[in-house]
C-alpha atoms as a PDB file:
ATOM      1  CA  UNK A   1      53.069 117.448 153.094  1.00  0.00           C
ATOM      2  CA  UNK A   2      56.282 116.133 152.364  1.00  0.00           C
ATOM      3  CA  UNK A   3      57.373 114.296 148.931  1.00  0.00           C
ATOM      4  CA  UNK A   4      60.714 112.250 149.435  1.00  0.00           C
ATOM      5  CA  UNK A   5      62.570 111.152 146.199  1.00  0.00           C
ATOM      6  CA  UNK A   6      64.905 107.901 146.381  1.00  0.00           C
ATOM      7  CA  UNK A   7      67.094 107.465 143.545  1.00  0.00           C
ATOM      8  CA  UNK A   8      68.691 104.197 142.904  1.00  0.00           C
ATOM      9  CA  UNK A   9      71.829 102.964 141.368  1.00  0.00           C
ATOM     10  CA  UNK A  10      70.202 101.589 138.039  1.00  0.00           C
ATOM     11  CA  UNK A  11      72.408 103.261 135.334  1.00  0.00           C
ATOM     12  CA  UNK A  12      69.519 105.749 133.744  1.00  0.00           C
ATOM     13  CA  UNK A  13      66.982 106.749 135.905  1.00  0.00           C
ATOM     14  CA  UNK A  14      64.289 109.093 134.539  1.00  0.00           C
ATOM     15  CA  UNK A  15      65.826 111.930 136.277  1.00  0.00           C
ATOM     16  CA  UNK A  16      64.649 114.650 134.499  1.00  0.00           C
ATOM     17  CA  UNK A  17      61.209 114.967 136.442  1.00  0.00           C
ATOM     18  CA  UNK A  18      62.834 115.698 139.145  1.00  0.00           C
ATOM     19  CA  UNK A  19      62.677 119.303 137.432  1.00  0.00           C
ATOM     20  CA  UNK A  20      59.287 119.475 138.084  1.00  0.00           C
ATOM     21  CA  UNK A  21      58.446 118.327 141.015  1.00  0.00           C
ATOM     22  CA  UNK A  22      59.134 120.456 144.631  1.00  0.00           C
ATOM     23  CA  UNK A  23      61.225 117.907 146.539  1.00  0.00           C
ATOM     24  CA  UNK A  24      61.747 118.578 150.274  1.00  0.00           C
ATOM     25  CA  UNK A  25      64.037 115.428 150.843  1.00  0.00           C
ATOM     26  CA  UNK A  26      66.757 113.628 148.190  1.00  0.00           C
ATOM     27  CA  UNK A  27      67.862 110.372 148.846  1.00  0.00           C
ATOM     28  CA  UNK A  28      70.910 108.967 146.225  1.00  0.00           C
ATOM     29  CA  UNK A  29      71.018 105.313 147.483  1.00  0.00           C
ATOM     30  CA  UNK A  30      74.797 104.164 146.241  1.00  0.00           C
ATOM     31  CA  UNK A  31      75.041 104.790 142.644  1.00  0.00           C
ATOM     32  CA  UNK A  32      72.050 106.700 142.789  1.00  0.00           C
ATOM     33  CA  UNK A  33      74.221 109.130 144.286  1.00  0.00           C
ATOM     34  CA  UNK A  34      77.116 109.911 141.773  1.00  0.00           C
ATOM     35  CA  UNK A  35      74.025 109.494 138.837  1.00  0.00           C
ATOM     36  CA  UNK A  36      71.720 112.858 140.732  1.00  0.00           C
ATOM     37  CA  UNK A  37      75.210 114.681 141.105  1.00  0.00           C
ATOM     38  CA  UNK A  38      76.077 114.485 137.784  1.00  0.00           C
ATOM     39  CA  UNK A  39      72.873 115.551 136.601  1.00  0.00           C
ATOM     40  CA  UNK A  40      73.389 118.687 138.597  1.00  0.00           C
ATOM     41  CA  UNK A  41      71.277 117.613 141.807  1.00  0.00           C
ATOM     42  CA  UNK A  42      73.167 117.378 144.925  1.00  0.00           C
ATOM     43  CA  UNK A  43      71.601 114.428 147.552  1.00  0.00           C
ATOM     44  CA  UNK A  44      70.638 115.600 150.858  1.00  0.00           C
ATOM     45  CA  UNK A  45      71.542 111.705 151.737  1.00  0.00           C
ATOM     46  CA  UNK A  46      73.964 109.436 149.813  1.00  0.00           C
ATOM     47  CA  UNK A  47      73.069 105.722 151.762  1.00  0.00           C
ATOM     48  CA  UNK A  48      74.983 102.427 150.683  1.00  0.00           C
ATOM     49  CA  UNK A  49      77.532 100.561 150.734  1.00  0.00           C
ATOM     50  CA  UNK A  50      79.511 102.266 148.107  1.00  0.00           C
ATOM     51  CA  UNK A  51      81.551  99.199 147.266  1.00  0.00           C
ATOM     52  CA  UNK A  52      81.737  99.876 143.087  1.00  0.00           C
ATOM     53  CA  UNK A  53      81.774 103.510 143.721  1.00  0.00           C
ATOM     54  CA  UNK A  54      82.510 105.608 145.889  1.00  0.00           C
ATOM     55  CA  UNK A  55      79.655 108.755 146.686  1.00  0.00           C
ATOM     56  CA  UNK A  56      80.073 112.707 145.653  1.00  0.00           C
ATOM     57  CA  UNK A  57      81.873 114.191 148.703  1.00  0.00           C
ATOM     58  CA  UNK A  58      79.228 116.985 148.001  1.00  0.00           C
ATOM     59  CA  UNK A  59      76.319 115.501 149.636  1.00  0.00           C
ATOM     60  CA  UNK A  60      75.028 117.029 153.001  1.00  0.00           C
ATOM     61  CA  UNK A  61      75.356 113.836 154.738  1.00  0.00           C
ATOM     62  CA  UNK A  62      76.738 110.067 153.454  1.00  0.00           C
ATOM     63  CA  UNK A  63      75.735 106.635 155.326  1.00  0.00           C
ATOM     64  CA  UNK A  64      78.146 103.895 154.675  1.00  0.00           C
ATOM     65  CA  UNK A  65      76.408 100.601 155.126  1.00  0.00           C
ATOM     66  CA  UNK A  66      78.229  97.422 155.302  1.00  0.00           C
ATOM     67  CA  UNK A  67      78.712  95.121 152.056  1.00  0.00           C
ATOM     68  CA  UNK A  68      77.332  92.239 153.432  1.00  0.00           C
ATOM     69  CA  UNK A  69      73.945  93.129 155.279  1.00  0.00           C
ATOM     70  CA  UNK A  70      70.378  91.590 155.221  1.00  0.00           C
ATOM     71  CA  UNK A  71      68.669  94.547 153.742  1.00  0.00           C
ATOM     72  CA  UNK A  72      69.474  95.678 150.636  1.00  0.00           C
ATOM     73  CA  UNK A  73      70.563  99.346 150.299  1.00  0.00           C
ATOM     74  CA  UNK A  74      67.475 101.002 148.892  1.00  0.00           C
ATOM     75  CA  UNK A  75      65.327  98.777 151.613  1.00  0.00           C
ATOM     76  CA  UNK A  76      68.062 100.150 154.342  1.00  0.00           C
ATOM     77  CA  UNK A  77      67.467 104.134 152.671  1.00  0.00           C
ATOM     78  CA  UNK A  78      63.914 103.548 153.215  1.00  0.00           C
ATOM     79  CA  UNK A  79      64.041 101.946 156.506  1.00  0.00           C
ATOM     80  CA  UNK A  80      66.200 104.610 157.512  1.00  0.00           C
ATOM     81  CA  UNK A  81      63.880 107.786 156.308  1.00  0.00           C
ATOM     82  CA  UNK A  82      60.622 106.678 156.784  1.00  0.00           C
ATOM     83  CA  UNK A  83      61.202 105.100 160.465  1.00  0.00           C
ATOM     84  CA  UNK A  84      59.838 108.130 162.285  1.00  0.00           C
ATOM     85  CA  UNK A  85      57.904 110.065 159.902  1.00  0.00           C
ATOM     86  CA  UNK A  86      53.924 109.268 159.660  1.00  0.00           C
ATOM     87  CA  UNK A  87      51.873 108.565 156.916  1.00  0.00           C
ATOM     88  CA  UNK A  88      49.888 111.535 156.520  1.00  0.00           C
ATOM     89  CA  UNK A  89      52.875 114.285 156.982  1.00  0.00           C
ATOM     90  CA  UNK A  90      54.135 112.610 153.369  1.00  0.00           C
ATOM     91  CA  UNK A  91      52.344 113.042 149.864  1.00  0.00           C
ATOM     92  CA  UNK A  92      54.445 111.171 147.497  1.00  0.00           C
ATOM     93  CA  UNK A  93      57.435 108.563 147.980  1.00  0.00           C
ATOM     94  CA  UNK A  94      59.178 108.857 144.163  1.00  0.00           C
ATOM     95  CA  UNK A  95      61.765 106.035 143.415  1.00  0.00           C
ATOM     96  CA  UNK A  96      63.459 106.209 140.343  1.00  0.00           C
ATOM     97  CA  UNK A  97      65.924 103.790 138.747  1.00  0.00           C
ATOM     98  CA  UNK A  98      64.619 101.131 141.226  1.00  0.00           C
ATOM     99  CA  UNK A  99      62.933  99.000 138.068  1.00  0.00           C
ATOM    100  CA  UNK A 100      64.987  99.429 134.904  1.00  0.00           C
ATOM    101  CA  UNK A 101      67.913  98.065 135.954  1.00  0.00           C
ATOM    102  CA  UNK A 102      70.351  94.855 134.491  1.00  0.00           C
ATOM    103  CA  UNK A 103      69.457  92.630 137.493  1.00  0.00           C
ATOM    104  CA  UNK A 104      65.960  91.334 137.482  1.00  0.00           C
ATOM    105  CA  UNK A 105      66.251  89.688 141.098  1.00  0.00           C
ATOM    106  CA  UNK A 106      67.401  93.881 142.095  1.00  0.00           C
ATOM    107  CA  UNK A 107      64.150  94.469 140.027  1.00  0.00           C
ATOM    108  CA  UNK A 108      61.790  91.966 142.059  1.00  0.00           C
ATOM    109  CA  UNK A 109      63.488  92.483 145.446  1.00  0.00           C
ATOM    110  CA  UNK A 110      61.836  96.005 144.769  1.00  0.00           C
ATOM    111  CA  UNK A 111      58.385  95.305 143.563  1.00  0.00           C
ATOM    112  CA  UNK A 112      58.294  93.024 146.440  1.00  0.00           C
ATOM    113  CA  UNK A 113      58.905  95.792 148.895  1.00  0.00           C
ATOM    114  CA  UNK A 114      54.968  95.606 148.758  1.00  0.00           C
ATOM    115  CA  UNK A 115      54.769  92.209 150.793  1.00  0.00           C
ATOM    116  CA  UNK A 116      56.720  93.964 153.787  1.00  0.00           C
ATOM    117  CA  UNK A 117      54.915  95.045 156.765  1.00  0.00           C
ATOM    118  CA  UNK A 118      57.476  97.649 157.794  1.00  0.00           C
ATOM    119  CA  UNK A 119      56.535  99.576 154.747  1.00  0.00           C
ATOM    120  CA  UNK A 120      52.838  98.468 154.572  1.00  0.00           C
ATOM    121  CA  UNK A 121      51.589 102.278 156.368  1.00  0.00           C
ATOM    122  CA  UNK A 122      53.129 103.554 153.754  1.00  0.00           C
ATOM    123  CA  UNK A 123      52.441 101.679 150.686  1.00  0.00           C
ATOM    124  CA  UNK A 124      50.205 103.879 148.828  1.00  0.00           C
ATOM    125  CA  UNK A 125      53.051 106.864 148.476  1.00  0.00           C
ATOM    126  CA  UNK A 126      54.991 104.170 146.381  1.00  0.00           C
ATOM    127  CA  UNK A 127      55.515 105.548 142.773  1.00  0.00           C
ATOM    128  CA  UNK A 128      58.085 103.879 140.929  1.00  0.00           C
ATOM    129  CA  UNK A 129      58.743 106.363 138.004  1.00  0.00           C
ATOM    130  CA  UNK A 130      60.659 105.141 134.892  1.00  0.00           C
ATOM    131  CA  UNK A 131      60.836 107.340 131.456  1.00  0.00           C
ATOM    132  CA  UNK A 132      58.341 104.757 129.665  1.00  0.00           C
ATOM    133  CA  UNK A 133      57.228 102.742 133.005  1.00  0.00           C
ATOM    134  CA  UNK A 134      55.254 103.890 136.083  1.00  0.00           C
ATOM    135  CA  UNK A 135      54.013 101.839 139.045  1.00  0.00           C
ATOM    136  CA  UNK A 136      51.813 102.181 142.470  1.00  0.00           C
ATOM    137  CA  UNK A 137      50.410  99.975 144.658  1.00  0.00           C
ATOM    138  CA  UNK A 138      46.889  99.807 146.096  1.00  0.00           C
ATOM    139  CA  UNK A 139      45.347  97.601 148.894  1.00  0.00           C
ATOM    140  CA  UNK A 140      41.592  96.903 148.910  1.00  0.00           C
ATOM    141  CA  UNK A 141      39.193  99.822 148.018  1.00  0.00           C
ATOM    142  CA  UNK A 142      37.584 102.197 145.653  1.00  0.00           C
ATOM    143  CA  UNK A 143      40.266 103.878 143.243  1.00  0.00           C
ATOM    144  CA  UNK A 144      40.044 106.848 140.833  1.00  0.00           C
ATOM    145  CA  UNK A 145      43.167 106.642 138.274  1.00  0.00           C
ATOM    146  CA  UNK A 146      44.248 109.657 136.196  1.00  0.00           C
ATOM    147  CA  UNK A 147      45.922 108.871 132.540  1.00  0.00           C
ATOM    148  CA  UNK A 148      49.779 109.837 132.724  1.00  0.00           C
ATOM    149  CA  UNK A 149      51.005 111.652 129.590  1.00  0.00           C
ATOM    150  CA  UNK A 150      52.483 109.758 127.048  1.00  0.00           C
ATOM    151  CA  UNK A 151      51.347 106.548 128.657  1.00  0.00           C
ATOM    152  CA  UNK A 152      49.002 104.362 126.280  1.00  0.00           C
ATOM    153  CA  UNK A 153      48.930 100.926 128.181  1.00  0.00           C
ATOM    154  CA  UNK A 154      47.074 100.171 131.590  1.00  0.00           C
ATOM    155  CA  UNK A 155      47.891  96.814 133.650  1.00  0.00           C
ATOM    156  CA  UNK A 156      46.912  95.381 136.701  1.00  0.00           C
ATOM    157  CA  UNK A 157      49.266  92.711 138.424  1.00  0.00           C
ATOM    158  CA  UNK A 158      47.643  90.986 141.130  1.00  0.00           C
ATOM    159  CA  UNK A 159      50.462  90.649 143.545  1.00  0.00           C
ATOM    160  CA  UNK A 160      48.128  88.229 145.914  1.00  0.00           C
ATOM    161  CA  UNK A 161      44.795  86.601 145.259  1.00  0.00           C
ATOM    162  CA  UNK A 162      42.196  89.440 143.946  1.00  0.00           C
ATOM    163  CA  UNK A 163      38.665  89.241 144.856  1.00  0.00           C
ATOM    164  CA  UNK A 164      36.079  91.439 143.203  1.00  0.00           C
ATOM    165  CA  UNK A 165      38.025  93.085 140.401  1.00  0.00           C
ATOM    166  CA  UNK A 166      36.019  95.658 138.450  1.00  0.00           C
ATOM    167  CA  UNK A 167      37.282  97.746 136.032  1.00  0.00           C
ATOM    168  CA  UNK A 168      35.431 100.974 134.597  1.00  0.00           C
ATOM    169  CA  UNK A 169      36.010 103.121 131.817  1.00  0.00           C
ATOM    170  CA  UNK A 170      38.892 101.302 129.775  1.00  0.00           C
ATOM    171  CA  UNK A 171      39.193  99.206 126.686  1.00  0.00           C
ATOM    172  CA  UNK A 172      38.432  95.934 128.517  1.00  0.00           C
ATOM    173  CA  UNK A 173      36.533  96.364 130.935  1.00  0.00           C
ATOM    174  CA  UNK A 174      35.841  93.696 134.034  1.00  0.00           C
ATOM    175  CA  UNK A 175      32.715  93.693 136.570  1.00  0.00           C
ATOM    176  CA  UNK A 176      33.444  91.490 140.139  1.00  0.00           C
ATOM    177  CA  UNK A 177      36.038  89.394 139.264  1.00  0.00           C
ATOM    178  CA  UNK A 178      37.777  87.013 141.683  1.00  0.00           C
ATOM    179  CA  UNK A 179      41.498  85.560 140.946  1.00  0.00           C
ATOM    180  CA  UNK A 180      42.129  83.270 142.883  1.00  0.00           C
ATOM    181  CA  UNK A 181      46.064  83.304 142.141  1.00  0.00           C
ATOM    182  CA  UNK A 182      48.125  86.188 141.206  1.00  0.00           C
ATOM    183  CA  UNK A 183      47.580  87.307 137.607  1.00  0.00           C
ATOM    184  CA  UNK A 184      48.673  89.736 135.138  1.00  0.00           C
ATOM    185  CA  UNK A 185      45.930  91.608 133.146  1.00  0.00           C
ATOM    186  CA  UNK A 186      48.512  93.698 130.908  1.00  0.00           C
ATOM    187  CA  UNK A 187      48.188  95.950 127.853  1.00  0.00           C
ATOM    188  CA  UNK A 188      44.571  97.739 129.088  1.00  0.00           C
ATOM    189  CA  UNK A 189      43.973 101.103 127.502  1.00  0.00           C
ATOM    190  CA  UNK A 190      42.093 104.017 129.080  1.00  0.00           C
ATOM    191  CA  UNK A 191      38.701 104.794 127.021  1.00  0.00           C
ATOM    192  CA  UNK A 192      38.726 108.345 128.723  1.00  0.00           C
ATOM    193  CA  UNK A 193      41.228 110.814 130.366  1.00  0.00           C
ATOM    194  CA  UNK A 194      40.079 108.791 134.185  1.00  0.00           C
ATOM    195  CA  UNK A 195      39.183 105.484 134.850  1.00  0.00           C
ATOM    196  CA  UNK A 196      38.087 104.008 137.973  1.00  0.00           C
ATOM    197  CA  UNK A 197      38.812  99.649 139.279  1.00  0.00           C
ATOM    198  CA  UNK A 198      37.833  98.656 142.891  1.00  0.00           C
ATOM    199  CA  UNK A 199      38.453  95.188 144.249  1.00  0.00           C
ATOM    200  CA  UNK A 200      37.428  93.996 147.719  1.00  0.00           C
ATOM    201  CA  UNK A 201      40.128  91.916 148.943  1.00  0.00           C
ATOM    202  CA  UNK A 202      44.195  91.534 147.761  1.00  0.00           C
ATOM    203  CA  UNK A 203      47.279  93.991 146.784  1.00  0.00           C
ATOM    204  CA  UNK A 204      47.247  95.112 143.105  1.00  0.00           C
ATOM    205  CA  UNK A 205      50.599  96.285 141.431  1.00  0.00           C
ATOM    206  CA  UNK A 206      48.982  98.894 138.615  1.00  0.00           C
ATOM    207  CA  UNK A 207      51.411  99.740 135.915  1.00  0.00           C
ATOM    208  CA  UNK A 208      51.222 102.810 133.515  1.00  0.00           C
ATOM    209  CA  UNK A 209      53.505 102.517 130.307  1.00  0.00           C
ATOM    210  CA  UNK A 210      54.225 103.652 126.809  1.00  0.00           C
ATOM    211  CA  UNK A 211      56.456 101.561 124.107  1.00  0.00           C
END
């Protein structure tokens, strides 16, 4: 099982998890690049278009993508990994400094990486990891969700229409609720170490996060 980390070029991703976590492929994607370098990780992969900055000369292997392109560069990086790998051979897809970043269109260009088909197989290895901010996506289903350290708050963005939202074991709870538009239910609190939220129909954005 293979966990693939992506950094992006936001200027402070929450690098120092990557400390504890076994990582069998690094991905700098442009500034993301120069940023795990200086930390003292070298990228297996340095992918974009470089055009403010030009990548470590360290990395194993650099992919210069052109400035003007459809995709942007982290959709390109993951287009470019995950083309021929399958599902099941990967346990975790980490991106970090793909949400804390100056640009908020950067910042919903990402979260909407959830609406694209070509990543759709692989949507629940998401995890965008932040130092105060982490977020997955689910489809449809049954979920059990563990606490993260340090994180107080629990929210559920409804990135489509929700049907049948139930939410166990947390401050507020909810029992078969249908949205029918996409909502934010922010600032929810874990009663327990676990909770557990089904819904039957929709794609939920779930957000862990401290102050």
């Amino acid at each position: 099982m293979k966990t693939i980390v992506f950094c992006a070029g936001a200027p402070s991703p929450y690098l120092e998890i990557l400390k504890n976590i076994n990582i069998d492929l690094l991905i700098g994607v442009d500034a993301g690049a120069t940023r795990l370098f200086n930390a003292g990780f070298t990228p297996d992969i340095a992918i974009g278009d470089f055009d403010s900055q030009e990548p470590p000369t360290q990395c194993r292997h650099i992919i210069r993508l052109p400035c003007e392109k459809d995709d942007t560069d982290l959709e390109y990086a993951l287009q470019h990994i995950l083309h021929d790998k399958q599902p099941e051979n990967i346990k975790k897809i980490i991106l970090l400094g793909a949400t804390n970043g100056g640009r908020i269109d950067h910042l919903l260009a990402n979260i909407w990486l959830a609406h694209q088909a070509r990543f759709l197989p692989f949507l629940s290895k998401f995890h965008f990891i932040e130092r105060n901010n982490s977020i997955r996506f689910f489809q449809a289903g049954n979920y059990q969700l563990q606490q993260e350290t340090d994180k107080k708050y629990l929210s559920f963005i409804g990135l489509t229409p929700i049907k049948a939202l139930t939410l166990q074991h947390v401050k507020y709870p909810l029992n078969q609720q249908d949205y029918h538009y996409p909502m934010a239910l922010i600032s929810n609190e874990f009663s327990g170490s676990q909770m557990s939220f089904s819904f039957t129909d929709g794609l939920m954005c779930v957000i862990q996060s401290a102050d």
